[in-house]
PDB file of N, CA and C in Angstrom:
ATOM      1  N   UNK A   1      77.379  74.404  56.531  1.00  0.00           N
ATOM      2  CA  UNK A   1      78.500  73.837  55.811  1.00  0.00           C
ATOM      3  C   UNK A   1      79.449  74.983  55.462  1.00  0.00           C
ATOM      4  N   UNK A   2      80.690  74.726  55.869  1.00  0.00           N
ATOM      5  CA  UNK A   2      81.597  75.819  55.575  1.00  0.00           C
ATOM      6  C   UNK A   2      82.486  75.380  54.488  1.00  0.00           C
ATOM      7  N   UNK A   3      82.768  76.495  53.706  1.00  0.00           N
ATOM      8  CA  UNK A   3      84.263  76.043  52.457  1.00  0.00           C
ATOM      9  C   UNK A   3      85.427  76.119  52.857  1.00  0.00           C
ATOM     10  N   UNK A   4      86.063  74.939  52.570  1.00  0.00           N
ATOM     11  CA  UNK A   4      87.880  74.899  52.996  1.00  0.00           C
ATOM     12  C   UNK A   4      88.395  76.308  52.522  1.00  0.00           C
ATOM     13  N   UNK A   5      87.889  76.666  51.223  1.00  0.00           N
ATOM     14  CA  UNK A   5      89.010  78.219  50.418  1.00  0.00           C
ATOM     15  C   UNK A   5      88.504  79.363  51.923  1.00  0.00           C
ATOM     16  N   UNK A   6      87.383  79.341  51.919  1.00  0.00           N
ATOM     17  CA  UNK A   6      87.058  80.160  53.228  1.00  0.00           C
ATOM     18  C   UNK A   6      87.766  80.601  54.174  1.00  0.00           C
ATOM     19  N   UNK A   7      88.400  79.040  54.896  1.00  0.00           N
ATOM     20  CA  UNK A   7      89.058  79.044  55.830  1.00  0.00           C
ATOM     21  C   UNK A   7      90.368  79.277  55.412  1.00  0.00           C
ATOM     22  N   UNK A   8      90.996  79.641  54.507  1.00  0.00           N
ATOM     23  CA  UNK A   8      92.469  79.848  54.394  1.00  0.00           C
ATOM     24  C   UNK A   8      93.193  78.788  54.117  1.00  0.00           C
ATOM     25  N   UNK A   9      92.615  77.250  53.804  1.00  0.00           N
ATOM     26  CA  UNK A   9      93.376  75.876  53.484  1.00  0.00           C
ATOM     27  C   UNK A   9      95.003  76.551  52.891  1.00  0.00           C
ATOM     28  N   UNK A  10      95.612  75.757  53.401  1.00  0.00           N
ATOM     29  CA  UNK A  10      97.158  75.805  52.551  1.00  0.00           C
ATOM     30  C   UNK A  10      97.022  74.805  51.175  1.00  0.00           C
ATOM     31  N   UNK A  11      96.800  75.512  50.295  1.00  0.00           N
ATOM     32  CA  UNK A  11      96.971  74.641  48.875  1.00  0.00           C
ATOM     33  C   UNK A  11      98.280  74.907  47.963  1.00  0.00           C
ATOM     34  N   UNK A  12      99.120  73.900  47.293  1.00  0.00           N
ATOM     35  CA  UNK A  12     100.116  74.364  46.842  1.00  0.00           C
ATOM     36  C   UNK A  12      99.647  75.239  46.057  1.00  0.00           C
ATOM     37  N   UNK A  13     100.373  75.784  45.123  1.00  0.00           N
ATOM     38  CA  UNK A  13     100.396  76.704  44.568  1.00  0.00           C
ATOM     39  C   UNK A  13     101.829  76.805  43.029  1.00  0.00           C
ATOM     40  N   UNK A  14     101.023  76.030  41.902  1.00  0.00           N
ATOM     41  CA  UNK A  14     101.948  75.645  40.744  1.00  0.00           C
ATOM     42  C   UNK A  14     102.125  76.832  39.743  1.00  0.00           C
ATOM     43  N   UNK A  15     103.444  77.371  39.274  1.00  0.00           N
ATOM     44  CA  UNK A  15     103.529  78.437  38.246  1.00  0.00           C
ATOM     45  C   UNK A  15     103.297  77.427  37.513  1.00  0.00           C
ATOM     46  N   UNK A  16     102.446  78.043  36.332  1.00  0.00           N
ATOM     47  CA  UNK A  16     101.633  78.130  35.078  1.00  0.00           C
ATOM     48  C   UNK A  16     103.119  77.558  34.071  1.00  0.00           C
ATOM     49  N   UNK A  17     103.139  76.612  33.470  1.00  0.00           N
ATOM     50  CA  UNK A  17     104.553  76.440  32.821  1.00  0.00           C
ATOM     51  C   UNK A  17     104.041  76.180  31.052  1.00  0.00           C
ATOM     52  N   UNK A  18     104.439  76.649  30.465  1.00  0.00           N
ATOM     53  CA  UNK A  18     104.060  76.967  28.819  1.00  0.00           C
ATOM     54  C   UNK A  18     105.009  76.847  28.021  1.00  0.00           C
ATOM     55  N   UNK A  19     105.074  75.884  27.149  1.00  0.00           N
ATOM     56  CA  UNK A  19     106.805  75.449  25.899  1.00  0.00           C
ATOM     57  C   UNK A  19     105.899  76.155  24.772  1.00  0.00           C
ATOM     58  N   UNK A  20     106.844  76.936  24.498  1.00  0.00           N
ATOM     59  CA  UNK A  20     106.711  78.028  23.214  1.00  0.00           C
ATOM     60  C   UNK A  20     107.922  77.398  21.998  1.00  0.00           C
ATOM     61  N   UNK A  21     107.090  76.874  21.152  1.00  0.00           N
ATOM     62  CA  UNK A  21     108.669  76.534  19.545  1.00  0.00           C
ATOM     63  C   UNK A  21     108.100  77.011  18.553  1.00  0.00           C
ATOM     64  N   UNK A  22     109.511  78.077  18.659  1.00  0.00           N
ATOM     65  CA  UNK A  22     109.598  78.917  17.336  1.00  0.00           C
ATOM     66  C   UNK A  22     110.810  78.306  16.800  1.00  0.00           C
ATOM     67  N   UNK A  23     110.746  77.322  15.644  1.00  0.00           N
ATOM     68  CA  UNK A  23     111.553  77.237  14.722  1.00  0.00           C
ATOM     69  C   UNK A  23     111.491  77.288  13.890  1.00  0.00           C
ATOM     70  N   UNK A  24     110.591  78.126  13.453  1.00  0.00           N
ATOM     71  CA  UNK A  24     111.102  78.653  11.563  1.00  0.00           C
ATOM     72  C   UNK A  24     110.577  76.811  10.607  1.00  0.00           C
ATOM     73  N   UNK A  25     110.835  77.358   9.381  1.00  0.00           N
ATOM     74  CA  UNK A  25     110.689  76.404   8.422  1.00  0.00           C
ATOM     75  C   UNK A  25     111.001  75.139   8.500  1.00  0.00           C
ATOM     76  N   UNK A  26     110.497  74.477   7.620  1.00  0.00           N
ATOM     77  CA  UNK A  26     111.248  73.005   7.514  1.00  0.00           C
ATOM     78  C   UNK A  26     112.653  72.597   7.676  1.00  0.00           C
ATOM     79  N   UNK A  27     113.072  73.527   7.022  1.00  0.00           N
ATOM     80  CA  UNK A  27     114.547  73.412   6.882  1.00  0.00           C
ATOM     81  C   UNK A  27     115.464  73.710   8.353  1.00  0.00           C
ATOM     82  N   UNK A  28     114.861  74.122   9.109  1.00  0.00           N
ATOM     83  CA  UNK A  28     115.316  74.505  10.340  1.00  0.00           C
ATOM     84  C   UNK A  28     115.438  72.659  11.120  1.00  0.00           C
ATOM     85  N   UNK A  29     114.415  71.834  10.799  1.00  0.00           N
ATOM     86  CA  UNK A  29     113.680  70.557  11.497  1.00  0.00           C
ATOM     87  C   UNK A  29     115.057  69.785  10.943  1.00  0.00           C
ATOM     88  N   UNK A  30     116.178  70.125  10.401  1.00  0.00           N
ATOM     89  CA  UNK A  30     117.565  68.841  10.257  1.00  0.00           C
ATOM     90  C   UNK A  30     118.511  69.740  11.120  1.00  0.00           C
ATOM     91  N   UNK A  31     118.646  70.428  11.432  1.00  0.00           N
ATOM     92  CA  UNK A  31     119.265  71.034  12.589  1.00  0.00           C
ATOM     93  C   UNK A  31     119.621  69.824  13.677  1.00  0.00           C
ATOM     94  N   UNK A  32     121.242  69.744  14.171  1.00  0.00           N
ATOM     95  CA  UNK A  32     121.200  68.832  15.457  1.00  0.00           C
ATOM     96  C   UNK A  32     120.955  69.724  16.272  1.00  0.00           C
ATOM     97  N   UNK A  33     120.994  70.940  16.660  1.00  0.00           N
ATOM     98  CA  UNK A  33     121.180  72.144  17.961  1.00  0.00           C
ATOM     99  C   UNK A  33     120.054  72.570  17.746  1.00  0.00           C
ATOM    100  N   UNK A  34     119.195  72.762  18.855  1.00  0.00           N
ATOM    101  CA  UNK A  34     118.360  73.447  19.466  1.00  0.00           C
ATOM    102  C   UNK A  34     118.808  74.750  20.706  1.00  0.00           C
ATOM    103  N   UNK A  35     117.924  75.617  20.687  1.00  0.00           N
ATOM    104  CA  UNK A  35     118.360  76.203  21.469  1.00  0.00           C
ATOM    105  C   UNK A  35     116.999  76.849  22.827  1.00  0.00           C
ATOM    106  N   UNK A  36     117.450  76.243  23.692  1.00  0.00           N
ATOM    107  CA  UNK A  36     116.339  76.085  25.042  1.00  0.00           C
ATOM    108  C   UNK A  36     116.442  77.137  25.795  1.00  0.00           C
ATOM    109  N   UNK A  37     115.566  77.893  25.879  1.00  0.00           N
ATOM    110  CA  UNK A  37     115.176  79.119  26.896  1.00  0.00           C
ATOM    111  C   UNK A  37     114.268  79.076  28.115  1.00  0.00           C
ATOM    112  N   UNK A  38     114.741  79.219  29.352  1.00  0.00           N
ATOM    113  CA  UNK A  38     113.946  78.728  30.441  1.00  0.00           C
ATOM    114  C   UNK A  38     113.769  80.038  31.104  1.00  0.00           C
ATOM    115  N   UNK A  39     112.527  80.458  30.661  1.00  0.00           N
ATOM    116  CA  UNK A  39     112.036  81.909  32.214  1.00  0.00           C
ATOM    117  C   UNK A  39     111.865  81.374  33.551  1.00  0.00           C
ATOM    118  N   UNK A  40     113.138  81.877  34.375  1.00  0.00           N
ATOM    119  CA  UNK A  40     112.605  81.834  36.080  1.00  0.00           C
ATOM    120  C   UNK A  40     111.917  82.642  36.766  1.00  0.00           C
ATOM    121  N   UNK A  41     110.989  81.969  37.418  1.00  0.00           N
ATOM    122  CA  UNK A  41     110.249  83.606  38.561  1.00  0.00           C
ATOM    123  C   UNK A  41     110.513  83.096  39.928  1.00  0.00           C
ATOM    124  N   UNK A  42     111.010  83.463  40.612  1.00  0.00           N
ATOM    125  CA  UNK A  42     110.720  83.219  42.001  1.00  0.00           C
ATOM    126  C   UNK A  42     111.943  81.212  42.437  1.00  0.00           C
ATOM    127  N   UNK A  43     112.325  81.314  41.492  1.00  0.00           N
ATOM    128  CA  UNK A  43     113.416  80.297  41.268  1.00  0.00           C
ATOM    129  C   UNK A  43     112.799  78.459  40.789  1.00  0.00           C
ATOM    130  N   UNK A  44     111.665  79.068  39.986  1.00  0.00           N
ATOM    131  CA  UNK A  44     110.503  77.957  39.623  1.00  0.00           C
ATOM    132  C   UNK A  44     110.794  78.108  37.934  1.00  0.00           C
ATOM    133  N   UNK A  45     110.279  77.027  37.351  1.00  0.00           N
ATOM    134  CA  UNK A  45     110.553  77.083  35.617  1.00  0.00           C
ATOM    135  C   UNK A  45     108.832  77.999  35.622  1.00  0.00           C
ATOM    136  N   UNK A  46     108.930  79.076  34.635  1.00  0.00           N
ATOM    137  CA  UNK A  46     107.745  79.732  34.442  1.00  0.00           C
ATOM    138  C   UNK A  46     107.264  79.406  33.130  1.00  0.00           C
ATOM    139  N   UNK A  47     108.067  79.703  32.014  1.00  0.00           N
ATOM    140  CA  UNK A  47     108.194  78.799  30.710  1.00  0.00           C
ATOM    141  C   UNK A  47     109.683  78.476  29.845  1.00  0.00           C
ATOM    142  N   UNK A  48     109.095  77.573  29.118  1.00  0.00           N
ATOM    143  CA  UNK A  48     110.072  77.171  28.146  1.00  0.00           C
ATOM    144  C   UNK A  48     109.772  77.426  26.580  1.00  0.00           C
ATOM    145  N   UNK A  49     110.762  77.579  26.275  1.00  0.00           N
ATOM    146  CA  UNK A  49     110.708  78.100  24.517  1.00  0.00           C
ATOM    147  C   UNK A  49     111.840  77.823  23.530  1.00  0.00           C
ATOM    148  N   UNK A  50     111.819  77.311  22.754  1.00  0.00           N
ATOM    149  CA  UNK A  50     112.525  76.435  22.435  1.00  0.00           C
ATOM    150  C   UNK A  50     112.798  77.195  20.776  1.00  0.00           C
ATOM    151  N   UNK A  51     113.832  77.699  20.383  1.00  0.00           N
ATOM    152  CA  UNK A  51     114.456  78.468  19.368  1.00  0.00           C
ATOM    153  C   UNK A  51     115.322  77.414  18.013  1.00  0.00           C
ATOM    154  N   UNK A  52     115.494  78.213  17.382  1.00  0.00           N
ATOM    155  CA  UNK A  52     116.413  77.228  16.026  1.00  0.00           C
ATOM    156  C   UNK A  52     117.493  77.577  15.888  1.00  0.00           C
ATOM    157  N   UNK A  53     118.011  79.341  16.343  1.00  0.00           N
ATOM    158  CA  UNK A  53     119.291  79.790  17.186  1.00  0.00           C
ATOM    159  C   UNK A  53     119.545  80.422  17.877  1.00  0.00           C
ATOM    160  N   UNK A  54     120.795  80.548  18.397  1.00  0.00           N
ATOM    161  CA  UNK A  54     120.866  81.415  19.652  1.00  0.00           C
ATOM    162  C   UNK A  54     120.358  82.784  19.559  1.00  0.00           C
ATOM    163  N   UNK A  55     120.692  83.352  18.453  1.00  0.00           N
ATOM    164  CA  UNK A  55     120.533  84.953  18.079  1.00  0.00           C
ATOM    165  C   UNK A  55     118.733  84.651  18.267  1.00  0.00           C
ATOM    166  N   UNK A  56     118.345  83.988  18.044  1.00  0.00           N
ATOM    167  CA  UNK A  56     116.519  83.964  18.173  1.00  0.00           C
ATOM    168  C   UNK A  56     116.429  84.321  19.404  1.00  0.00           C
ATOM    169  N   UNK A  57     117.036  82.918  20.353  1.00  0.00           N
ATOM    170  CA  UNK A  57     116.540  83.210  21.796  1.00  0.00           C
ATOM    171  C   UNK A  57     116.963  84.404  22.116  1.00  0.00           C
ATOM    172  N   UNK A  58     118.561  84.903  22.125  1.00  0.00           N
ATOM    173  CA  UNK A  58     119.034  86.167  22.906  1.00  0.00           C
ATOM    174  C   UNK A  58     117.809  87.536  22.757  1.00  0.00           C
ATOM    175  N   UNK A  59     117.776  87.091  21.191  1.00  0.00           N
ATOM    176  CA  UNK A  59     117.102  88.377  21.303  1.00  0.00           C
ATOM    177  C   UNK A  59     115.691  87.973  21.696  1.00  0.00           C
ATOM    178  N   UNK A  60     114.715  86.921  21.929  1.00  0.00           N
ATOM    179  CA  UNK A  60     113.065  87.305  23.329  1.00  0.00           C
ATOM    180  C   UNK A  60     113.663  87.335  24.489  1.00  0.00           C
ATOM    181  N   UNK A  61     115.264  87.055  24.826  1.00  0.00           N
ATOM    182  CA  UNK A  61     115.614  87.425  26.403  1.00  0.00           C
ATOM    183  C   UNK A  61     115.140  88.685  26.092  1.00  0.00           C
ATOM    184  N   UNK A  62     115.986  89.248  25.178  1.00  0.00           N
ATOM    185  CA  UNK A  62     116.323  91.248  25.378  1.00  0.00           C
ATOM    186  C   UNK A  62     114.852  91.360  25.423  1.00  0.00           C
ATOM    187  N   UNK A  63     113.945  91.254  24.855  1.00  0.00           N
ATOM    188  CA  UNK A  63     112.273  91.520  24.492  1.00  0.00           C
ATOM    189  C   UNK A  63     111.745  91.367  26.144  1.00  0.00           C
ATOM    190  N   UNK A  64     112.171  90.095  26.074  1.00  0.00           N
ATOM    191  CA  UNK A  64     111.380  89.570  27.367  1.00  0.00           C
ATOM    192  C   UNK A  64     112.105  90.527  29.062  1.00  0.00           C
ATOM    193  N   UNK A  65     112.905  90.478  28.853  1.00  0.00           N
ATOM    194  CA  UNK A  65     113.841  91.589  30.353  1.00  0.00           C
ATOM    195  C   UNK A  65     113.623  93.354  30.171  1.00  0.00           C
ATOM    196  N   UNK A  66     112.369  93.441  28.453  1.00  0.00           N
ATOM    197  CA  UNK A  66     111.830  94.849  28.591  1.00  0.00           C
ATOM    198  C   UNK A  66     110.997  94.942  29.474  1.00  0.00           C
ATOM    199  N   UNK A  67     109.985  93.978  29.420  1.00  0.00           N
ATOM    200  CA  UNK A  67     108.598  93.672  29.457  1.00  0.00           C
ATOM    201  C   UNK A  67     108.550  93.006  31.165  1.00  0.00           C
ATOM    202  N   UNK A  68     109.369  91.804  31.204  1.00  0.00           N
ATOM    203  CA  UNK A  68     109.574  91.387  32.513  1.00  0.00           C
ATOM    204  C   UNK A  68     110.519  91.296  33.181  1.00  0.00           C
ATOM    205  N   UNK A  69     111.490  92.342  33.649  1.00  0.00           N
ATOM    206  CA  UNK A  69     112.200  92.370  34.710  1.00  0.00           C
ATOM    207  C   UNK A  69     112.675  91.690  35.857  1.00  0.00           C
ATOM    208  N   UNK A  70     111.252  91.193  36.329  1.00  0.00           N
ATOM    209  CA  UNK A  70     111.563  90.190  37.286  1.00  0.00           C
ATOM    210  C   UNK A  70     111.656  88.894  37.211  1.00  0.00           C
ATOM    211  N   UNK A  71     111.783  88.487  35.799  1.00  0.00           N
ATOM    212  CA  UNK A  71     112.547  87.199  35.659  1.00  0.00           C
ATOM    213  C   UNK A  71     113.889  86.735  35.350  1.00  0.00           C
ATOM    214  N   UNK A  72     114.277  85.675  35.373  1.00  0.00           N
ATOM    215  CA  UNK A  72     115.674  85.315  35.396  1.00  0.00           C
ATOM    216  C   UNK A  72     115.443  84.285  34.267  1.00  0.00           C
ATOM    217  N   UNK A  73     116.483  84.639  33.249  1.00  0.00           N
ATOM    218  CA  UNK A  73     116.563  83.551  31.826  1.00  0.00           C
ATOM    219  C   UNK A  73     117.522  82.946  31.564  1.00  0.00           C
ATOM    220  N   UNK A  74     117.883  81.510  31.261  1.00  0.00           N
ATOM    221  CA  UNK A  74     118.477  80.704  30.953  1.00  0.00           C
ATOM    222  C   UNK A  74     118.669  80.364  29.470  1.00  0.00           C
ATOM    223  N   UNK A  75     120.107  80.413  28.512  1.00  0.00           N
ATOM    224  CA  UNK A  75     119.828  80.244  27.475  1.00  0.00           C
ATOM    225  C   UNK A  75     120.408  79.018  27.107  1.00  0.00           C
ATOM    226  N   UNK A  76     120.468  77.821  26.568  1.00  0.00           N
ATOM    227  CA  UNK A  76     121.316  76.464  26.693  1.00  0.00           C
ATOM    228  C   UNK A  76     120.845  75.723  25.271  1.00  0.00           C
ATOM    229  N   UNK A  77     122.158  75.286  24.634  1.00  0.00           N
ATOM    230  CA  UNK A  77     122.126  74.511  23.467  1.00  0.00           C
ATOM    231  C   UNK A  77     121.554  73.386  23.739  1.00  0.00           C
ATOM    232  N   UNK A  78     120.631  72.279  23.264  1.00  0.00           N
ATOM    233  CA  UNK A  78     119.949  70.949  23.419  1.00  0.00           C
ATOM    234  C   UNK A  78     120.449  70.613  22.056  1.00  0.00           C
ATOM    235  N   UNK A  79     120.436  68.966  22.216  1.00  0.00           N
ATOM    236  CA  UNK A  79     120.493  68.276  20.978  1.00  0.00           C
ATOM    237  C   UNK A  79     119.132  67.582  20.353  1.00  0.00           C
ATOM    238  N   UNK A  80     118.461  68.163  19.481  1.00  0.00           N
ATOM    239  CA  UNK A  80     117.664  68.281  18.526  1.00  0.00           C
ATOM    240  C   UNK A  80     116.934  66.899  19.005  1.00  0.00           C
ATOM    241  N   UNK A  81     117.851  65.881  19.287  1.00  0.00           N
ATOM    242  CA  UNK A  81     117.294  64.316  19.405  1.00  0.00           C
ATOM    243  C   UNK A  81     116.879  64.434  20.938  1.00  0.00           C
ATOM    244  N   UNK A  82     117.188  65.030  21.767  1.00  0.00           N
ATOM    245  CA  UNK A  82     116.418  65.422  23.418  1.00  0.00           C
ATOM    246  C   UNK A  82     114.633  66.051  23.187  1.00  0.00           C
ATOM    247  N   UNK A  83     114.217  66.625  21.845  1.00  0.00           N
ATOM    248  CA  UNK A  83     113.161  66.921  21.981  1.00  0.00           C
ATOM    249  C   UNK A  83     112.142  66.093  21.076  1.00  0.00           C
ATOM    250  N   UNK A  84     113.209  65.642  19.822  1.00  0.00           N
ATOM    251  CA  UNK A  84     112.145  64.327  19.296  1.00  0.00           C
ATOM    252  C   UNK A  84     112.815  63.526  18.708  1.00  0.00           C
ATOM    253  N   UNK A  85     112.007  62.745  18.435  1.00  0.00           N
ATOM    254  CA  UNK A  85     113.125  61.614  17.730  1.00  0.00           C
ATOM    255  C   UNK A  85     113.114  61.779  15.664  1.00  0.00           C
TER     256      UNK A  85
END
C-alpha cells in the first residue's frame, strides 16, 4: 500500500487566515468607523485585524513591514455595522 503524500499528490494549498480586534475599551464599541487591515502574501488575504483607528492600524503596518517585508497591507475604513450588528 502506497501513500498519496508519497507520491507528490497536488493538494491545494490554503494561507492560514487569522482576524485580530484590537479595539480598546467599551467606549471604543459606539464608534460607526472601524478600521480594517488586510496582510497580503503572495496576493492571498494572510490576515485580518481590525483597529478602532487609523493611527492604530498605520502604526502595526509600520511594526508589521519591520518584521515582514514581504507582505503587502491594506488599510480601509468599514462601517462598524459591516462587522456586527
Amino acid at each position: 500500500m502506497t501513500d498519496e503524500r508519497d507520491q507528490g499528490s497536488q493538494e491545494t494549498q490554503v494561507w492560514p487566515v487569522q482576524v485580530r480586534w484590537d479595539l480598546g475599551g467599551p467606549s471604543v464599541w459606539t464608534q460607526e468607523l472601524l478600521w480594517r487591515c488586510d496582510a497580503l502574501r503572495a496576493g492571498r488575504l494572510y490576515e485580518r485585524s481590525v483597529f478602532a483607528s487609523r493611527e492604530e492600524a498605520e502604526a502595526f503596518v509600520a511594526k508589521m513591514h519591520q518584521m515582514e517585508p514581504d507582505q503587502m497591507f491594506n488599510v480601509e475604513a468599514i462601517q462598524a455595522s459591516a462587522v456586527w450588528n
